[in-house]
Protein backbone atom coordinates (compact mmCIF):
# COMPACT_ATOMS: atom_id res chain seq x y z
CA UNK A 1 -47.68 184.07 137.64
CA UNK A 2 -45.65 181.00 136.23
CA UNK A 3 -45.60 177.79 138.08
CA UNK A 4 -43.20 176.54 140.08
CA UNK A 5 -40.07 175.01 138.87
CA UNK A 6 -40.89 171.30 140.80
CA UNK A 7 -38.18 168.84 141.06
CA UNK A 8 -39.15 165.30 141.92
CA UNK A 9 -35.59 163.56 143.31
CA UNK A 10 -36.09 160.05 143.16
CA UNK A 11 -32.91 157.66 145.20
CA UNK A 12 -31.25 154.98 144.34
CA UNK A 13 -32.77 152.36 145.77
CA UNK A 14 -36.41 153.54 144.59
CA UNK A 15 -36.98 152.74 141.60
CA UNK A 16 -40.59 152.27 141.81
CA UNK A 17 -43.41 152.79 139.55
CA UNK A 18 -45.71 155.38 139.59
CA UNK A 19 -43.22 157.24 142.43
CA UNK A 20 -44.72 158.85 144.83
CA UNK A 21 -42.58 161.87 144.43
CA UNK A 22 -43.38 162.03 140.50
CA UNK A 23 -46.90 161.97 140.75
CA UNK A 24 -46.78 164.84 143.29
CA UNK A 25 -45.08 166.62 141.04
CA UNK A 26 -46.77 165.73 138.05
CA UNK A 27 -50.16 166.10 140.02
CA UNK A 28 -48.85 170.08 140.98
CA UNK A 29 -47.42 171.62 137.77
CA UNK A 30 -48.30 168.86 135.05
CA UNK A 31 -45.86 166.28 133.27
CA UNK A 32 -44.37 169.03 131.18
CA UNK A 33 -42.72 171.29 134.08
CA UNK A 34 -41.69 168.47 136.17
CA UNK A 35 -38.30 167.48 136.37
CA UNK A 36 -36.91 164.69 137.35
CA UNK A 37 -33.16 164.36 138.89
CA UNK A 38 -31.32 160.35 139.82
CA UNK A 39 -28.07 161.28 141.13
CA UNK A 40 -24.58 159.07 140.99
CA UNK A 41 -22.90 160.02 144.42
CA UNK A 42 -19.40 159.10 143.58
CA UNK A 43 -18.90 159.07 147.27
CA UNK A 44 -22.03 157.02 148.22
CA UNK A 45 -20.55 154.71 145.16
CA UNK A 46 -17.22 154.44 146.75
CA UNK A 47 -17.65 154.40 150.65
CA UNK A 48 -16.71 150.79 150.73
CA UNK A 49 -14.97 148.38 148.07
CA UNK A 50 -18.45 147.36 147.21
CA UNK A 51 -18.99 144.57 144.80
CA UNK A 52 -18.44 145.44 141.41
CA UNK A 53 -21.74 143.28 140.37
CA UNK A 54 -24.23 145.68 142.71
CA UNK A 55 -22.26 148.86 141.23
CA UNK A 56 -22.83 147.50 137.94
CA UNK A 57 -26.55 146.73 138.98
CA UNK A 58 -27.23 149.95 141.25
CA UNK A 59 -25.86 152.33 137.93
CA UNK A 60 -27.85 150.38 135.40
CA UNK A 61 -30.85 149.71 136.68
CA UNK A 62 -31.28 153.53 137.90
CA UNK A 63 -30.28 154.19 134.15
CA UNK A 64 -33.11 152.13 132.52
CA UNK A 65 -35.28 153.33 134.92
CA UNK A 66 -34.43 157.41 134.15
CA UNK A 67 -34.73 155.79 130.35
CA UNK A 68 -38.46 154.54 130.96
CA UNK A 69 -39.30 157.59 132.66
CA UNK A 70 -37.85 159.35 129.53
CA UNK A 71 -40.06 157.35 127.43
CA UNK A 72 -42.91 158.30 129.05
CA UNK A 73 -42.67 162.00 128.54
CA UNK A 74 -40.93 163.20 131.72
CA UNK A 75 -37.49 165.30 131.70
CA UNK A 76 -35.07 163.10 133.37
CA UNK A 77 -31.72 163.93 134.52
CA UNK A 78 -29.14 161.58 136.09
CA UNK A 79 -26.25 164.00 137.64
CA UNK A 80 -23.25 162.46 138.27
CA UNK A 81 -21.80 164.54 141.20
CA UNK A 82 -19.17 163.99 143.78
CA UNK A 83 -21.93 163.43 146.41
CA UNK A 84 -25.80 163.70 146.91
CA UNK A 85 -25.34 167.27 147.77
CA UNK A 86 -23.42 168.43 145.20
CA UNK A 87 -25.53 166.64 142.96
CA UNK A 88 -28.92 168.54 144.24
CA UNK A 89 -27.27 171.69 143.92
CA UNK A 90 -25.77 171.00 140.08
CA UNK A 91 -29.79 170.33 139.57
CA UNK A 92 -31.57 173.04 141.39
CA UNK A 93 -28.60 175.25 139.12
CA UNK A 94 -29.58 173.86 135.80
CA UNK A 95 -32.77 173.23 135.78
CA UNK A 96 -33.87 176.26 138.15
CA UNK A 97 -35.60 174.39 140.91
CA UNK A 98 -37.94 176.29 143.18
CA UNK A 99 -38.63 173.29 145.30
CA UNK A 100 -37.28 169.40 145.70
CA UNK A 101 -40.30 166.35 146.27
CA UNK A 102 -38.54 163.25 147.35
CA UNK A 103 -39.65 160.02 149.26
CA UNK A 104 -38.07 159.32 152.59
CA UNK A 105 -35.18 157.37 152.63
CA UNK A 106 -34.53 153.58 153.57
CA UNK A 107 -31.03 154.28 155.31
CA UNK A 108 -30.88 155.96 158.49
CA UNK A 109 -28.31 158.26 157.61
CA UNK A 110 -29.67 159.95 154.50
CA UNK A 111 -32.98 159.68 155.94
CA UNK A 112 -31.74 162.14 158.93
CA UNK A 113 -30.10 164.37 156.28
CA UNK A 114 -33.39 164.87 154.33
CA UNK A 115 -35.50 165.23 157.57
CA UNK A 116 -32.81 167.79 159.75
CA UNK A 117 -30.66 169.15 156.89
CA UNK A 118 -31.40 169.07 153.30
CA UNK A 119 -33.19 172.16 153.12
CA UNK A 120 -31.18 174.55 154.96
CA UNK A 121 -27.84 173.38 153.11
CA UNK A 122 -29.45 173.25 149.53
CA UNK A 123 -31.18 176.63 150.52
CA UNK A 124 -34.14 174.98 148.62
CA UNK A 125 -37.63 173.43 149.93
CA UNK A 126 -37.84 169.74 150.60
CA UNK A 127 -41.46 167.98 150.60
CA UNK A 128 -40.91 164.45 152.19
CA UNK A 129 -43.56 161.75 151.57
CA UNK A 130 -43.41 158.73 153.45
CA UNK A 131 -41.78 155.84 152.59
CA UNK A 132 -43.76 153.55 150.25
CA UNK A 133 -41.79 150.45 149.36
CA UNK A 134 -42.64 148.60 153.20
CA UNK A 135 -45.38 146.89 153.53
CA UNK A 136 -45.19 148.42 157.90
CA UNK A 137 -45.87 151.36 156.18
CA UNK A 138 -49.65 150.39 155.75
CA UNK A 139 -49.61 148.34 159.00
CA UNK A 140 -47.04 148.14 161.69
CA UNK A 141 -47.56 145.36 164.15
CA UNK A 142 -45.97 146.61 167.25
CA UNK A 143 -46.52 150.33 166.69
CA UNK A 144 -46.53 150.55 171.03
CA UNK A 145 -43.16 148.40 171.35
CA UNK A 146 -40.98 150.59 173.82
CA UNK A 147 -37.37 150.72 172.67
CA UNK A 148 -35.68 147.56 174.00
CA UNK A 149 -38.66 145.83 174.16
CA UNK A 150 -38.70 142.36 172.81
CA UNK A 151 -40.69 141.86 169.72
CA UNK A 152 -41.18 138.15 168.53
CA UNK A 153 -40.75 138.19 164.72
CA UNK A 154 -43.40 134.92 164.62
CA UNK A 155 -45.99 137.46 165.93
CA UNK A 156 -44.92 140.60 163.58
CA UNK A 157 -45.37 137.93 160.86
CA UNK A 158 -48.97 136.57 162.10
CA UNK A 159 -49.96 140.13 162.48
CA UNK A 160 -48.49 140.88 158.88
CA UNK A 161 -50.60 137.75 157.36
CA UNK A 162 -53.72 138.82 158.80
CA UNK A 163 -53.98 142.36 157.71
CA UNK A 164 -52.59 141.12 154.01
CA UNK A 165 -54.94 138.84 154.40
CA UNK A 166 -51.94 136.16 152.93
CA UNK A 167 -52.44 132.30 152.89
CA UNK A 168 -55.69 133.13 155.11
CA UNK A 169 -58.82 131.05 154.31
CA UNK A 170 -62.09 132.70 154.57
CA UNK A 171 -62.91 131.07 158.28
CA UNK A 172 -59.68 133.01 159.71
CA UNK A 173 -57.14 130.33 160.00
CA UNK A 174 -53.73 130.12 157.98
CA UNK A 175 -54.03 128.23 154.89
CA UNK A 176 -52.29 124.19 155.43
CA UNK A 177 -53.33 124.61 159.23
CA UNK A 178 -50.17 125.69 160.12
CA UNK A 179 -48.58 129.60 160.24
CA UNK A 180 -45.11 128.22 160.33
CA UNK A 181 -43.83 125.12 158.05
CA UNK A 182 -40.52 125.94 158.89
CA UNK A 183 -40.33 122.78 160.61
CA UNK A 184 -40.67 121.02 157.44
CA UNK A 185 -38.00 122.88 155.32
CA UNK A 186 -34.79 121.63 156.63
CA UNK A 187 -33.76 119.10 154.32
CA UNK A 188 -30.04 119.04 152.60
CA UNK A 189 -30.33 118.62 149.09
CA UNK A 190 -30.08 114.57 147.86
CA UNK A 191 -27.33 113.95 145.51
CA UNK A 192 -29.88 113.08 142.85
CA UNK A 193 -31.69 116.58 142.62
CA UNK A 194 -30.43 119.11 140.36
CA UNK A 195 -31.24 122.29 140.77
CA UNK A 196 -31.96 124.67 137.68
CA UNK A 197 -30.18 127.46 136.63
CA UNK A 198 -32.04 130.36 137.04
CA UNK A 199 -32.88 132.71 134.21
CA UNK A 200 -30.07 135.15 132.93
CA UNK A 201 -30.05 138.45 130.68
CA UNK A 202 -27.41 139.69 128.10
CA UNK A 203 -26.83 143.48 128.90
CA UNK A 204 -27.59 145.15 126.67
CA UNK A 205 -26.34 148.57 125.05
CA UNK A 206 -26.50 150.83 128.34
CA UNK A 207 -25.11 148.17 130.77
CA UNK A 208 -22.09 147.53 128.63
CA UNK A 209 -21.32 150.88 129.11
CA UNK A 210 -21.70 150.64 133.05
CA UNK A 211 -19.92 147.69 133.15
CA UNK A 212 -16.86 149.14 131.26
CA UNK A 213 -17.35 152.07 133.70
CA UNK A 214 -17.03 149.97 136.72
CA UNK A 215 -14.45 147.77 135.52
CA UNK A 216 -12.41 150.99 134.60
CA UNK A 217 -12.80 152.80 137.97
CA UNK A 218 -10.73 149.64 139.55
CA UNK A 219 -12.91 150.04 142.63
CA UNK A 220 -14.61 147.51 144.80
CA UNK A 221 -14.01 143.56 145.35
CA UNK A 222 -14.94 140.58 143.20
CA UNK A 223 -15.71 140.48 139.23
CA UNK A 224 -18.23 141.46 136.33
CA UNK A 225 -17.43 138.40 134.88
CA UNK A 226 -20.64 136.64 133.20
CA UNK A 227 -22.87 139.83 134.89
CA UNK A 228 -26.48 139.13 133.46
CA UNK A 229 -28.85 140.15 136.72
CA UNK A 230 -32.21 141.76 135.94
CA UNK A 231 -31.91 145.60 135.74
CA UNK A 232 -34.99 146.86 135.00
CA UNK A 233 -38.91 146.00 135.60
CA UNK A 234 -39.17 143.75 132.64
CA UNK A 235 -36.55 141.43 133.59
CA UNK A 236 -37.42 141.47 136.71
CA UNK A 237 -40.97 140.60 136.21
CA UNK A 238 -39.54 137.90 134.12
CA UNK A 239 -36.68 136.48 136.75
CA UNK A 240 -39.90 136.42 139.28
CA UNK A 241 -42.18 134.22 136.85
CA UNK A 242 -39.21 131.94 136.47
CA UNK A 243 -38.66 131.39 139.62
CA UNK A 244 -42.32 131.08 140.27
CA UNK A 245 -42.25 128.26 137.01
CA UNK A 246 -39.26 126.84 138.05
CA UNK A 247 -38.19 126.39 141.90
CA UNK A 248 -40.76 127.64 143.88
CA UNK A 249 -42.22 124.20 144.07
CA UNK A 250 -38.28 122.79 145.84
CA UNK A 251 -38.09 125.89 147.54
CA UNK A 252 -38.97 125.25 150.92
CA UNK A 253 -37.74 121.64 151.73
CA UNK A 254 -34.37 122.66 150.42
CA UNK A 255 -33.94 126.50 151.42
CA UNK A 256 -31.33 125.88 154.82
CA UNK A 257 -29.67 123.22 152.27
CA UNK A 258 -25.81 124.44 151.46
CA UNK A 259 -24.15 122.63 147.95
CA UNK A 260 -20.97 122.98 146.27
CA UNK A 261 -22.80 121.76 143.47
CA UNK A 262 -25.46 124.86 142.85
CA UNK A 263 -24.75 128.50 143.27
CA UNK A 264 -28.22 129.08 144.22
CA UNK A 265 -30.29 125.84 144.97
CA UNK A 266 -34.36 126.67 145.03
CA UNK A 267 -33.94 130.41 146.06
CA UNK A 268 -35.37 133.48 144.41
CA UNK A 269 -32.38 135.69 143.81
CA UNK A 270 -34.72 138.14 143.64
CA UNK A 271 -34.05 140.72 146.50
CA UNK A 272 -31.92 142.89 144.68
CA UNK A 273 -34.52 143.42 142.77
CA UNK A 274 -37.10 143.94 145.41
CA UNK A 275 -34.12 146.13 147.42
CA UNK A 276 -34.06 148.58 144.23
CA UNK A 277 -37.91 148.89 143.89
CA UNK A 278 -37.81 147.04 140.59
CA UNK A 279 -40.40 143.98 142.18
CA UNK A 280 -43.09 144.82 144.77
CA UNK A 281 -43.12 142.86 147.95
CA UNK A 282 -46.79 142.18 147.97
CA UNK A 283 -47.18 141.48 144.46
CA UNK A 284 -44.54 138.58 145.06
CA UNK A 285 -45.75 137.19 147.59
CA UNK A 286 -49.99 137.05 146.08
CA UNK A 287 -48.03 135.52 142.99
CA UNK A 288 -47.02 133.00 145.17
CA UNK A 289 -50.07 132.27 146.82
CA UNK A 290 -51.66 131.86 143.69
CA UNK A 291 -48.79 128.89 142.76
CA UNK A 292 -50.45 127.25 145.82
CA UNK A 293 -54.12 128.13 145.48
CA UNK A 294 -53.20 126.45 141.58
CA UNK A 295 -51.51 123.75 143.21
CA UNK A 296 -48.51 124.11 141.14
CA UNK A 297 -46.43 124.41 144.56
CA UNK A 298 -47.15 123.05 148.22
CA UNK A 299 -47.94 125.23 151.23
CA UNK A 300 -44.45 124.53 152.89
CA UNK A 301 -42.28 126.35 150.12
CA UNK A 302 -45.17 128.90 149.55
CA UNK A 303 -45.38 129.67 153.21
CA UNK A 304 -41.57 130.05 153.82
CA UNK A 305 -41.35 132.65 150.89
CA UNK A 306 -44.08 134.15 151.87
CA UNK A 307 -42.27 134.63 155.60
CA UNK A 308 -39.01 136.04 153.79
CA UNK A 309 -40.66 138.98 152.69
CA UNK A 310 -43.70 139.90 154.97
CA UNK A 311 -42.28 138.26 157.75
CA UNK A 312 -38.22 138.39 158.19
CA UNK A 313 -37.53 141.70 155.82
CA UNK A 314 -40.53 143.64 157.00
CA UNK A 315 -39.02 142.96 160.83
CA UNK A 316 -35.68 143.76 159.94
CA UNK A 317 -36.49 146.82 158.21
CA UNK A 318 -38.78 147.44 161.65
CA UNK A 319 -35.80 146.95 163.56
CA UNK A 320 -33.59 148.76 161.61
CA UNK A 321 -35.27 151.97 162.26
CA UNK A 322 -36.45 151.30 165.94
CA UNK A 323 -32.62 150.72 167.17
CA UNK A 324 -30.50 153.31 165.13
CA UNK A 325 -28.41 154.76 165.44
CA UNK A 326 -26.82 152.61 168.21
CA UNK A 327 -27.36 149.37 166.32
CA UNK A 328 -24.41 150.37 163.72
CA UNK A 329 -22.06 150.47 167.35
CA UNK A 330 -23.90 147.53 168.97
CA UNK A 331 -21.71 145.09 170.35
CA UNK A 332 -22.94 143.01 173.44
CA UNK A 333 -20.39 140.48 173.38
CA UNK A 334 -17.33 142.66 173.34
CA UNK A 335 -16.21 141.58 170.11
CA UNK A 336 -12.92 143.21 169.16
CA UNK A 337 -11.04 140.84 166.16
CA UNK A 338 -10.56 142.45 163.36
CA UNK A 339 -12.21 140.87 159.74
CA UNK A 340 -9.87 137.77 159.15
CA UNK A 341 -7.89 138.19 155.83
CA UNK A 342 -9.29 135.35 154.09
CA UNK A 343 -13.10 136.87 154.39
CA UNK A 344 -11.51 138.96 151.36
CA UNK A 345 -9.89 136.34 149.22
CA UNK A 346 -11.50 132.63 150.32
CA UNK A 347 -7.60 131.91 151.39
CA UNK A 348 -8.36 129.47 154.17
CA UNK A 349 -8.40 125.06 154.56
CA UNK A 350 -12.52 125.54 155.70
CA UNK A 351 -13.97 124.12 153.16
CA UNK A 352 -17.58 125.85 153.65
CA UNK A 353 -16.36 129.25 153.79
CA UNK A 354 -13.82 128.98 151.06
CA UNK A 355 -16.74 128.18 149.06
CA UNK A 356 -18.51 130.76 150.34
CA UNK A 357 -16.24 133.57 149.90
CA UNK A 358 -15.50 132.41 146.12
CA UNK A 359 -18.82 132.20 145.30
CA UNK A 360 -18.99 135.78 146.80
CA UNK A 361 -16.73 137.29 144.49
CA UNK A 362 -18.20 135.62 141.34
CA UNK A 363 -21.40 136.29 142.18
CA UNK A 364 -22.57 138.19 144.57
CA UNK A 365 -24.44 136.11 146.41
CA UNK A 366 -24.79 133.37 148.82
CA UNK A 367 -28.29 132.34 150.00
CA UNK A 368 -29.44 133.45 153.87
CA UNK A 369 -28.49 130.27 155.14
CA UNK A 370 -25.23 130.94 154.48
CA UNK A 371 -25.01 133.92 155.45
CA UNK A 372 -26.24 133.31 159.04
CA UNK A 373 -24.93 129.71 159.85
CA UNK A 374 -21.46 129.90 158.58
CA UNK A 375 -20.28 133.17 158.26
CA UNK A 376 -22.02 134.83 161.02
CA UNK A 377 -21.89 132.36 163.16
CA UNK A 378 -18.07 132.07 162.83
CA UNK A 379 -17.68 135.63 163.57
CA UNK A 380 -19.87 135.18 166.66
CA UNK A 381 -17.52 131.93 167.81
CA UNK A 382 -14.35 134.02 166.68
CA UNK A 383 -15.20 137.17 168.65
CA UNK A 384 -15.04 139.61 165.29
CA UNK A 385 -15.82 143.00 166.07
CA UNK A 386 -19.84 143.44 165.04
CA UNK A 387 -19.42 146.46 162.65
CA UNK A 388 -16.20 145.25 160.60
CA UNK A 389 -18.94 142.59 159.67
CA UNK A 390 -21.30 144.47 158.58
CA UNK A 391 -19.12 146.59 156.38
CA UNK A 392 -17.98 143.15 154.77
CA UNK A 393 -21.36 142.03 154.03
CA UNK A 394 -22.24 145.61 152.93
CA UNK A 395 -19.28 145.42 151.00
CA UNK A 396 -19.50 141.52 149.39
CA UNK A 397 -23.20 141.23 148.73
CA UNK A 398 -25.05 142.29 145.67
CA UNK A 399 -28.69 143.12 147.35
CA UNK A 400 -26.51 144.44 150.92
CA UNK A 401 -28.34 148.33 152.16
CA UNK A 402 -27.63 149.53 155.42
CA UNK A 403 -30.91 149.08 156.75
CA UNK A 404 -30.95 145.37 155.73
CA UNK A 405 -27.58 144.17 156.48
CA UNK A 406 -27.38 146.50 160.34
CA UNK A 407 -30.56 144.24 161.89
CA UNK A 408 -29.93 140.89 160.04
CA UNK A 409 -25.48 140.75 160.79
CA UNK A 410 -25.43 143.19 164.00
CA UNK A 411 -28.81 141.96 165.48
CA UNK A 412 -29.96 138.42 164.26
CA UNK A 413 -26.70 137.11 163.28
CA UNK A 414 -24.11 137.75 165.92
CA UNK A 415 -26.51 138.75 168.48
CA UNK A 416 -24.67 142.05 169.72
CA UNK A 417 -27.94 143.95 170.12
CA UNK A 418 -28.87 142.48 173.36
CA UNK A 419 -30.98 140.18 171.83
CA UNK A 420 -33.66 142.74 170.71
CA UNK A 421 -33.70 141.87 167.23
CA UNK A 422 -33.89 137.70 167.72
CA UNK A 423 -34.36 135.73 171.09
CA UNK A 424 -30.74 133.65 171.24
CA UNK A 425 -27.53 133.51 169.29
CA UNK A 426 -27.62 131.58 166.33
CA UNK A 427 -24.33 129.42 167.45
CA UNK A 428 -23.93 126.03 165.72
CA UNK A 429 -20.95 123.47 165.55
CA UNK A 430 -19.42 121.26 162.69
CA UNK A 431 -22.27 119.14 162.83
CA UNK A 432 -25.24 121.30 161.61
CA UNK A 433 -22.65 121.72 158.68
CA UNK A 434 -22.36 118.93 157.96
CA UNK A 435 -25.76 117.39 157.94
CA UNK A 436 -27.14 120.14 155.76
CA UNK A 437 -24.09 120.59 153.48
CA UNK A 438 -21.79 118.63 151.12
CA UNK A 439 -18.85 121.32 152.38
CA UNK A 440 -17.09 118.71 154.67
CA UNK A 441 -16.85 116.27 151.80
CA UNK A 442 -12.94 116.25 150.92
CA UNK A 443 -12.49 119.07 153.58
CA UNK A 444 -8.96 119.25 155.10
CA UNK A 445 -10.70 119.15 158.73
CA UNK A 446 -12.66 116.79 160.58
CA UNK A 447 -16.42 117.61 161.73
CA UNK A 448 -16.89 114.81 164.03
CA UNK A 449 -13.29 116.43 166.18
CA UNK A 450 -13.49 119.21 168.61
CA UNK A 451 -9.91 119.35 169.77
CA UNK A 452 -6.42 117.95 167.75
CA UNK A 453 -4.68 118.96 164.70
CA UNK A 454 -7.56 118.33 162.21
CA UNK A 455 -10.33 119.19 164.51
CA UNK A 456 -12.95 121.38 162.54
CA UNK A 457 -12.44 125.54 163.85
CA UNK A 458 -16.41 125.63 164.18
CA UNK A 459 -16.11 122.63 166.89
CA UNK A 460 -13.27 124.01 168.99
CA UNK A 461 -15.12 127.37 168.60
CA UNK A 462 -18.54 126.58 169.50
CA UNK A 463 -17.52 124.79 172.71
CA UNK A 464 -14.68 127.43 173.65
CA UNK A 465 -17.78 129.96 173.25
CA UNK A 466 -19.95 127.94 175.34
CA UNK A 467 -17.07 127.62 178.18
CA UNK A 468 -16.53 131.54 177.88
CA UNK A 469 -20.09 132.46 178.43
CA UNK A 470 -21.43 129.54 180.41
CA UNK A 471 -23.02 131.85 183.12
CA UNK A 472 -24.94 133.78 180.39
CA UNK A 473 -25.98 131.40 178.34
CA UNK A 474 -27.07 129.26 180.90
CA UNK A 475 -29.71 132.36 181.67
CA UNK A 476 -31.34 131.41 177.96
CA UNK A 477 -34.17 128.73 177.98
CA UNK A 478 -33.77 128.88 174.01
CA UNK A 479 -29.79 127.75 174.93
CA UNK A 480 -30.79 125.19 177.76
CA UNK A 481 -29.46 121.92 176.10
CA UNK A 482 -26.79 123.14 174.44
CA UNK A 483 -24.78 124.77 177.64
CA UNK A 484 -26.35 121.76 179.01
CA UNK A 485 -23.32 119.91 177.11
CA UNK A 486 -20.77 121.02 178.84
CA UNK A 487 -21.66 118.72 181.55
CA UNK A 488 -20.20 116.41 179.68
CA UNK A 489 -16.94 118.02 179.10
CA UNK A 490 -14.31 117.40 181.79
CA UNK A 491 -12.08 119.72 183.40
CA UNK A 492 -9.18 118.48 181.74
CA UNK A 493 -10.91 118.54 177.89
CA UNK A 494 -11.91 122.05 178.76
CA UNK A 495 -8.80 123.38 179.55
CA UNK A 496 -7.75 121.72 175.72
CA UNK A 497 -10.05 123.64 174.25
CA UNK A 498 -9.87 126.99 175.39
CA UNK A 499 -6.02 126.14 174.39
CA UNK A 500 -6.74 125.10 171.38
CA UNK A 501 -9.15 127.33 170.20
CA UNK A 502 -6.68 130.70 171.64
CA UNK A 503 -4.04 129.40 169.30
CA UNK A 504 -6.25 129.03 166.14
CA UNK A 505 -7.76 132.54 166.91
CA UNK A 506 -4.12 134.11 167.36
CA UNK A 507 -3.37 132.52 164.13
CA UNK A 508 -5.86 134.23 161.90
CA UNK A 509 -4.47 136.91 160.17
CA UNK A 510 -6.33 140.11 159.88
CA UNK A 511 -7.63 141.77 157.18
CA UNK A 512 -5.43 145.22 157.22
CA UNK A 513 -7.70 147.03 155.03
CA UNK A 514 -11.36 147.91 157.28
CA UNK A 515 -12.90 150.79 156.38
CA UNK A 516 -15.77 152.53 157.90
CA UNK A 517 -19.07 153.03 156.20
CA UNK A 518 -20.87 155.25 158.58
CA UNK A 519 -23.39 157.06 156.41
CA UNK A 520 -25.16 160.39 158.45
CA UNK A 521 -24.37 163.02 155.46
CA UNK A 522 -25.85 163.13 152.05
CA UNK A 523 -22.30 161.60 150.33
């Protein structure tokens, strides 16, 4: 009787070595009758204007990856298809499939496609492994946590150190003394450091072709211009060492810093990478520790990249999957303003998110920093409706999945979860700004004005949002000194800037273009 006809379908966004789903195949009916299918959902592509850098990244690296596999003796095929489905289907007709092997899938809404759905519509067996590209997957912190239940992400991250058995010494205690340097990484950057460039690659044959395909579809926001991220495991094994040479040592004292005058600072850049399956969490983060136990870099930067990955991405992938699907519709604050217009474009007299949006739609990218203290925490202030949020980040950032951008903009950053994901809003005024930023250098507004004509929008906003939700805020110990403020603020000065602040919100125009990425079908 002749073997089955084994297919091992391999997403997206796992690229890994040694695949789960190829050695089960390859372990079943040997290298030779294995095949391998990538598909390009043209849908999945296209459900949002997504940047053309991470369309130009997502298409090449999955190509050099079916290319390696090639290499190594397997039978690859990358299906372009109108969506997921279509694509199984073109694969289980060509190549004769008797039966799909796959790895369960990051995002929610595939995921519950592949676990309730995939097999009845493709009329073909599905094997689903487990998903191996979380570390949670060997050891989940919380595994009792009742939904709704407040988990501290300090503790997750303890809990994650110990089993890893990460910047431990051999008497049980955290390497430094300390679990937590964060403390100790909150410096701006000094006009007298310059941080380097990090390390770029020329595409080469196959991503010229993706990036004329991109640029030709006339899809998605911001440019290819100067593209040269890592998209495959040899670049990004080499974009890891230099950032392991080069600014690991800077990293911490400098990673909440904001500058006009580096795109990046001391950070990685390395989660789109990590996101695709190209870099493995754990290996990053023991090739870090080893910069310390060398002492080419101190425990402070070591220890807050170390918390990045075990720490704040394993709990937001956690999170991710312990609140959907209600997170995507999550909004505690009743947040109803649509995406202002100049979140597309960078059209707007604030200086910091100008430079922020620009930078966006060179590159990409904009460290988390950011991400969570200037544009998040506008929307929060502004009252911008939770998802249209999320679909911009989704949409704007190079390394943005669902299951990464739901938890960190929905939960952590404007807080519309409840406060399940972090413990209070992360709300800040001009000042924080401008004490870890150059941004209000030559800015049209004023950061030390909360009310008149050139009174900085994050001032007026942050104490209008304060006034607003006095009562509740007032019930967070976390919030305590800041409501405690408004003490200050009389009567009269309140009334200005709940005035004040309506007219600057009425004022924004609205982006007219939202879409919806809801994802529960295999597009």
């Amino acid at each position: 009787m002749p073997k089955s006809r084994i297919c091992a379908w391999v997403l997206p966004d796992q690229l890994v070595p040694h695949h789960p789903a190829i050695v089960a195949g390859e372990n079943e009916v040997g290298r030779d009758r294995l095949r391998v299918v990538l598909i390009e959902s043209q849908a999945w592509l296209n459900r949002l204007p997504y940047h053309k850098k991470r369309t130009a990244l997502y298409l090449s690296a999955g190509r050099h990856y079916a290319q390696e596999l090639t290499e190594q003796g397997y039978t690859v095929d990358v299906v372009k298809a109108p969506t997921t489905r279509d694509g199984l289907s073109t694969a289980i007709d060509r190549h004769k499939i008797s039966r799909f092997i796959t790895m369960t899938a990051a995002e929610h809404g595939i995921r519950h496609w592949q676990v309730s759905k995939a097999m009845a519509e493709l009329k073909t067996p599905v094997d689903l492994l487990p998903n191996s590209m979380f570390l949670i997957a060997e050891h989940d912190p919380a595994p009792d946590a009742k939904p709704g239940k407040r988990v501290i992400m300090e503790n997750f991250y303890r809990s994650m150190r110990k089993h890893f058995a990460l910047l431990m010494e051999p008497d049980g205690t955290p390497s430094g003394g300390e679990w937590n340097f964060d403390a100790e990484n909150r410096k701006p950057l000094p006009k007298k450091i310059n941080p380097p460039t990090p390390i770029a690659f020329e595409p080469d044959a196959l991503t010229r072709e993706v990036l004329k395909e991109v640029e030709a579809s006339g899809h998605g926001v911001g440019s290819l211009d100067g593209f040269a991220l890592a998209v495959n495991r040899e670049q990004a094994e080499a974009a890891l060492t230099d950032f392991l040479k080069n600014r690991l040592a800077d990293f911490g004292p400098y990673e909440d810093a904001m500058s006009r005058r580096s795109d990046v600072l001391f950070h990685s850049v390395l989660s789109p990478q990590m996101n695709l399956g190209l870099l493995d969490p754990l290996a990053m983060c023991r090739a870090a520790e080893a910069e310390y136990r060398a002492n080419r870099a101190p425990i402070n930067s070591v220890e807050g990249f170390v918390r990045q990955i075990i720490g704040w991405r394993e709990f937001i992938y956690w999170q991710y999957h312990r609140q959907m699907p209600g997170l995507r519709s999550a909004n505690a604050w009743e947040a109803d303003r649509p995406m202002p217009a100049f979140f597309w474009d960078g059209n707007t007299q604030m200086q910091c998110l100008s430079t922020v949006v620009q930078k966006l739609l060179r590159t990409g990218f904009s460290h988390h920093i950011e991400r969570l203290m200037l544009v998040c925490n506008f929307c929060l202030l502004a009252g911008v409706d939770p998802a249209a949020v999320a679909d911009w980040f989704l949409a704007f950032y190079v390394d943005s999945h669902d299951w990464v951008v739901l938890p960190n903009v929905i939960g952590m950053g404007l807080n519309a979860d409840g406060g399940v994901t972090a413990t209070k809003p992360y709300i800040a005024s001009a000042a924080y700004i401008r004490k870890m930023s150059d941004y209000c250098e030559g800015c049209r507004y004023r950061p030390d004005q909360r009310t008149g004509p050139d009174a900085c929008p994050f001032n007026t906003l942050y104490w209008n949002f304060l006034i607003e939700n006095e009562a509740e805020l007032r019930s967070n110990p976390r919030l305590g000194p800041n409501v405690l403020g408004l003490r200050h603020i009389n009567a009269d000065d309140r009334a200005t800037i709940v005035r004040e602040a309506g007219v600057f919100l009425n004022c924004l125009e609205p982006y007219a273009g939202h879409p919806s990425s809801v994802n529960d079908t295999a597009d």
